[in-house]
Protein backbone atom coordinates (compact mmCIF):
# COMPACT_ATOMS: atom_id res chain seq x y z
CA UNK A 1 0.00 0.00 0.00
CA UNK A 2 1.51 3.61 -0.89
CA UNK A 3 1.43 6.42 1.24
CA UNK A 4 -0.62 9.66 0.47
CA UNK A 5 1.41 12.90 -0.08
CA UNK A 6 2.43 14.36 2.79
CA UNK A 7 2.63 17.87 2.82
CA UNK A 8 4.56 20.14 4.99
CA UNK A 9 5.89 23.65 5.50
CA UNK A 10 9.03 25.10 4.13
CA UNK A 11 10.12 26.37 7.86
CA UNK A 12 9.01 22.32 9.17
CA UNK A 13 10.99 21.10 6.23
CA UNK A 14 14.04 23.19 6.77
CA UNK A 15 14.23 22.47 10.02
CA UNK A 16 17.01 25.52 10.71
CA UNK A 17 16.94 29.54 10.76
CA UNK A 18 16.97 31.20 6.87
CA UNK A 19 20.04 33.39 7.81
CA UNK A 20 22.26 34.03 4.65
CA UNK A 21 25.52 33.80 6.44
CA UNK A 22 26.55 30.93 4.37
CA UNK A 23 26.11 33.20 0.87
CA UNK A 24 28.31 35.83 2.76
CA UNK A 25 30.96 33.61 3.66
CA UNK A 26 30.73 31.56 0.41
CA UNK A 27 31.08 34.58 -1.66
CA UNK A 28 34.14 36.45 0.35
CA UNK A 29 36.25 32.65 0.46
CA UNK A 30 35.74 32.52 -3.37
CA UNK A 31 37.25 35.80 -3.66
CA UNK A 32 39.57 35.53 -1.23
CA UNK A 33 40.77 32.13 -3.56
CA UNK A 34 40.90 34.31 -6.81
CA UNK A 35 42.95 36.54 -4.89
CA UNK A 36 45.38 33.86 -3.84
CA UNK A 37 45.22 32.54 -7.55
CA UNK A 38 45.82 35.57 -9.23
CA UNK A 39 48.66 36.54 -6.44
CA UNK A 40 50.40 33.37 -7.46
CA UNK A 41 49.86 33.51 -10.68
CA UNK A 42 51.22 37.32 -11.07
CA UNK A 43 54.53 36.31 -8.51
């Protein structure tokens, strides 16, 4: 026998807080890596 849909919400789901600190950090380590690249690169 199958299941019926279950249907939650997005904040159930999720399960965590919707801060954007990981974008930030994501976004300033990938620039702080083309830095490094170009720095190396350059040298």
């Amino acid at each position: 026998m199958v299941d019926p849909e279950q249907h939650i919400t997005t904040d159930d789901a999720r399960g965590g807080s919707t801060e954007h600190v990981v974008r930030y950090v994501l976004g300033i380590s990938l620039a702080l890596a083309v830095i490094a690249m170009l720095f190396v690169l350059w040298r």
